[in-house]
Protein backbone atom coordinates (compact mmCIF):
# COMPACT_ATOMS: atom_id res chain seq x y z
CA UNK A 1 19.00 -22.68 -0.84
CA UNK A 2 20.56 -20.42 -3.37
CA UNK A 3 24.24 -21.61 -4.32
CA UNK A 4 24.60 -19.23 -6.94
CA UNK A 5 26.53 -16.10 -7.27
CA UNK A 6 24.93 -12.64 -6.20
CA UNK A 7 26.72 -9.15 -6.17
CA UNK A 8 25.55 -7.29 -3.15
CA UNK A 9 26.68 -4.06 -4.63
CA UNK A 10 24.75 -4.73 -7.88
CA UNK A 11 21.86 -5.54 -5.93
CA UNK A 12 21.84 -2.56 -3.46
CA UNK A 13 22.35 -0.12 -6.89
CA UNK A 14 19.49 -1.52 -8.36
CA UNK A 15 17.65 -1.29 -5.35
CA UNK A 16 18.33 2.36 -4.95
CA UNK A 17 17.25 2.70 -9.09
CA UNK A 18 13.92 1.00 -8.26
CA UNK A 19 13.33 3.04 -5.04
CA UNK A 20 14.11 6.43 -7.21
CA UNK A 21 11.78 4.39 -9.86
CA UNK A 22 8.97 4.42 -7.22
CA UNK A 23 9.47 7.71 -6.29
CA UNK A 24 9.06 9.45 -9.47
CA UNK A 25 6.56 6.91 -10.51
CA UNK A 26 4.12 7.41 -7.45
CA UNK A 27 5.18 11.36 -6.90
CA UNK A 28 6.19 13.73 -9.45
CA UNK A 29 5.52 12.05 -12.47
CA UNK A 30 1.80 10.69 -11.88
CA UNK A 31 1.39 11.36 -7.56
CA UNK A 32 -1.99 13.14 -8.49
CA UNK A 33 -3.50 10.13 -10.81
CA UNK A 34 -2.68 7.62 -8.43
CA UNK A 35 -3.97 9.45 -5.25
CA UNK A 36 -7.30 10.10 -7.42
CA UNK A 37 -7.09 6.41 -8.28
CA UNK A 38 -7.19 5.44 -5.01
CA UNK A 39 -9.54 7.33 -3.25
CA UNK A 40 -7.00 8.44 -0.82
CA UNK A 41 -8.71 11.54 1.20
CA UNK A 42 -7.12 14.01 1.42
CA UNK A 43 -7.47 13.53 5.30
CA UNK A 44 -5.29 10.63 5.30
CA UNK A 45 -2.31 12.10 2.97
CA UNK A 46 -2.05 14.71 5.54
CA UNK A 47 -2.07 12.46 8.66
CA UNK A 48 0.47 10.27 6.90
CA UNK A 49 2.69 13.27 6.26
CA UNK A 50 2.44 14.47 9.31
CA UNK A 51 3.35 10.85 10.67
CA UNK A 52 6.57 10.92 8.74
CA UNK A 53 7.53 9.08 5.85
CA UNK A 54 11.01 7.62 7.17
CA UNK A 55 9.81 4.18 9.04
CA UNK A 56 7.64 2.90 5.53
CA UNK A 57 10.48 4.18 3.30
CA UNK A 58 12.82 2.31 5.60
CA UNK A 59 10.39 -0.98 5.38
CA UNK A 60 9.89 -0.50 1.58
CA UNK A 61 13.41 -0.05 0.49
CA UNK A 62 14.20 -3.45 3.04
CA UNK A 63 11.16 -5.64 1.06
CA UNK A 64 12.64 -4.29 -2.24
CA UNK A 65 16.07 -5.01 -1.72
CA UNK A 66 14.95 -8.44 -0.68
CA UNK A 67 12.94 -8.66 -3.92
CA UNK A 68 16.20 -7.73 -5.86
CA UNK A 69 18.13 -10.08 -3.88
CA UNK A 70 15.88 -13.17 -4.85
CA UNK A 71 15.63 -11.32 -8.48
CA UNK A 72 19.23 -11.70 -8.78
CA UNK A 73 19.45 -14.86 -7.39
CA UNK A 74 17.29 -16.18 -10.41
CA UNK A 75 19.39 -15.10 -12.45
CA UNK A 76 22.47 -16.62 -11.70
CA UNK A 77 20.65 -19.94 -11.03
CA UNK A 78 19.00 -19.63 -14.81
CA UNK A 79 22.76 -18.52 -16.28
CA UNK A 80 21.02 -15.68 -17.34
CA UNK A 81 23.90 -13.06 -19.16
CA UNK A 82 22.40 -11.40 -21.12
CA UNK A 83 20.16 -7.92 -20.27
CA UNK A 84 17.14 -8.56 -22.43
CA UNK A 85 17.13 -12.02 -21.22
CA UNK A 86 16.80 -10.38 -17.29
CA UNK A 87 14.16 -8.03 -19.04
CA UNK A 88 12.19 -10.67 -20.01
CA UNK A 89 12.03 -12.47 -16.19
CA UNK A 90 11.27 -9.64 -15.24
CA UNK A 91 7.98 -9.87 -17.39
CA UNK A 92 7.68 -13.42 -16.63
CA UNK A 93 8.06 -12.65 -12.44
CA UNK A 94 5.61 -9.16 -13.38
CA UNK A 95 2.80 -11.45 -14.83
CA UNK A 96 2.96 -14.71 -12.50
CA UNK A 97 3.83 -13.28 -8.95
CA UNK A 98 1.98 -9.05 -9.57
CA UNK A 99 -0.48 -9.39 -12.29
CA UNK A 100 -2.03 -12.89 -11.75
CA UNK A 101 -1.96 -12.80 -7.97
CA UNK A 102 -0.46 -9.92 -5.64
CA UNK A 103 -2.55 -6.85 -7.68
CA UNK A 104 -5.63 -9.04 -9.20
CA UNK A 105 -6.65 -9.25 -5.15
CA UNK A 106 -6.34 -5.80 -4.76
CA UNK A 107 -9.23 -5.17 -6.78
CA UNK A 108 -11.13 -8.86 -6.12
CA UNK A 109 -10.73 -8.75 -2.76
CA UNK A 110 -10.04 -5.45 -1.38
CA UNK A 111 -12.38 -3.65 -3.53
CA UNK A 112 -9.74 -1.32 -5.25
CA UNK A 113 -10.46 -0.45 -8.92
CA UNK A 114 -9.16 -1.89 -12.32
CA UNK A 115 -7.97 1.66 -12.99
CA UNK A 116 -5.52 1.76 -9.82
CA UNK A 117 -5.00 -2.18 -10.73
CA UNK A 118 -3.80 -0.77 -14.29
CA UNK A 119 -1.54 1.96 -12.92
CA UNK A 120 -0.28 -0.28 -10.60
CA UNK A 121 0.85 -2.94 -13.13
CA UNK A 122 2.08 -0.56 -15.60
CA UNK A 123 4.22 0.65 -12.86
CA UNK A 124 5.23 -2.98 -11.88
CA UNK A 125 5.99 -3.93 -15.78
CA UNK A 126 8.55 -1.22 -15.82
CA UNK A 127 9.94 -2.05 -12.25
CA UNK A 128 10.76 -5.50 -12.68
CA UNK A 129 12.03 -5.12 -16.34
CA UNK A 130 14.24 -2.47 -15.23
CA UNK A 131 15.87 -4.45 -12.13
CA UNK A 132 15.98 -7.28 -14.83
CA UNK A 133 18.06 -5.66 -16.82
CA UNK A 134 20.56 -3.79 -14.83
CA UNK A 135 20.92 -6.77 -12.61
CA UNK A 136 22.83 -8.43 -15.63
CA UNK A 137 24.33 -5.54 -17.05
CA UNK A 138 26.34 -4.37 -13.43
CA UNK A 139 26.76 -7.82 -12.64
C-alpha cells in the first residue's frame, strides 16, 4: 500500500521520544491532575501496580510505533521535507483522527469529562507535532 520510503531507525527514535513524551506527560509532570481527572480510585492505581506495568507498556509502545510508522509513511507519500511542514500534519492528523473522533467519544460516549478530554488533547497536540517534526528532521 505504501511505496514510499520509511527509515525504521527514525521511526523507532521517535517512538522511544513519544513513549518518554508519555511518560513525563502522564507521570511526573502532571500524573496527579490526570489521575484526579479521571476519577481513577485509588483502589485501582494500586491493583494496576501491583499487576505490573510491563505487558501495557509493551502493547503501548507496539500501537505507537505503528502510529509513527503510518506517520512517517505520510510523509514521504506527501514529499513532506521540511520539519514545520511534519508539525503541521501532525495538527492536521491531532484534529481529524484525536480531537474530532478518538477523544470526543471518550467524553460522549464513555462518560469521561471535558476536563480529562482537554488534558488529553493538549497532550495529543504536542505528541503528534513532536513525531511530526523529528520524523523529517532524522529522516
Amino acid at each position: 500500500m505504501f511505496d514510499s520510503y520509511v527509515n525504521f531507525w527514525t521511526v523507532l527514535c521517535v517512538t522511544i521520544v513519544s513513549f518518554i513524551l508519555g511518560f513525563l506527560w502522564y507521570g511526573p509532570l502532571f500524573g496527579k491532575h490526570w489521575v484526579k481527572l479521571s476519577r481513577m480510585p485509588a483502589s485501582e492505581i494500586a491493583k494496576a501496580k501491583k499487576k505490573g506495568m510491563a505487558k501495557p507498556a509493551l502493547l503501548n509502545f507496539i500501537g505507537t510505533f505503528v502510529m509513527v510508522y503510518v506517520f512517517a509513511s505520510f510523509i514521504s507519500l506527501l514529499d513532506i521535507v521540511n520539519a514545520i511542514q511534519g508539525a503541521v500534519l501532525g495538527f492536521w492528523i491531532w484534529l481529524a483522527f484525536f480531537v474530532c473522533t478518538t477523544l470526543l467519544g471518550g467524553v460522549l460516549w464513555e462518560g469521561k469529562s471535558w476536563n480529562l478530554y482537554v488534558f488529553n488533547a493538549l497532550y495529543w497536540l504536542v505528541n503528534l507535532k513532536l513525531i511530526g517534526f523529528l520524523i523529517v528532521v532524522w529522516s
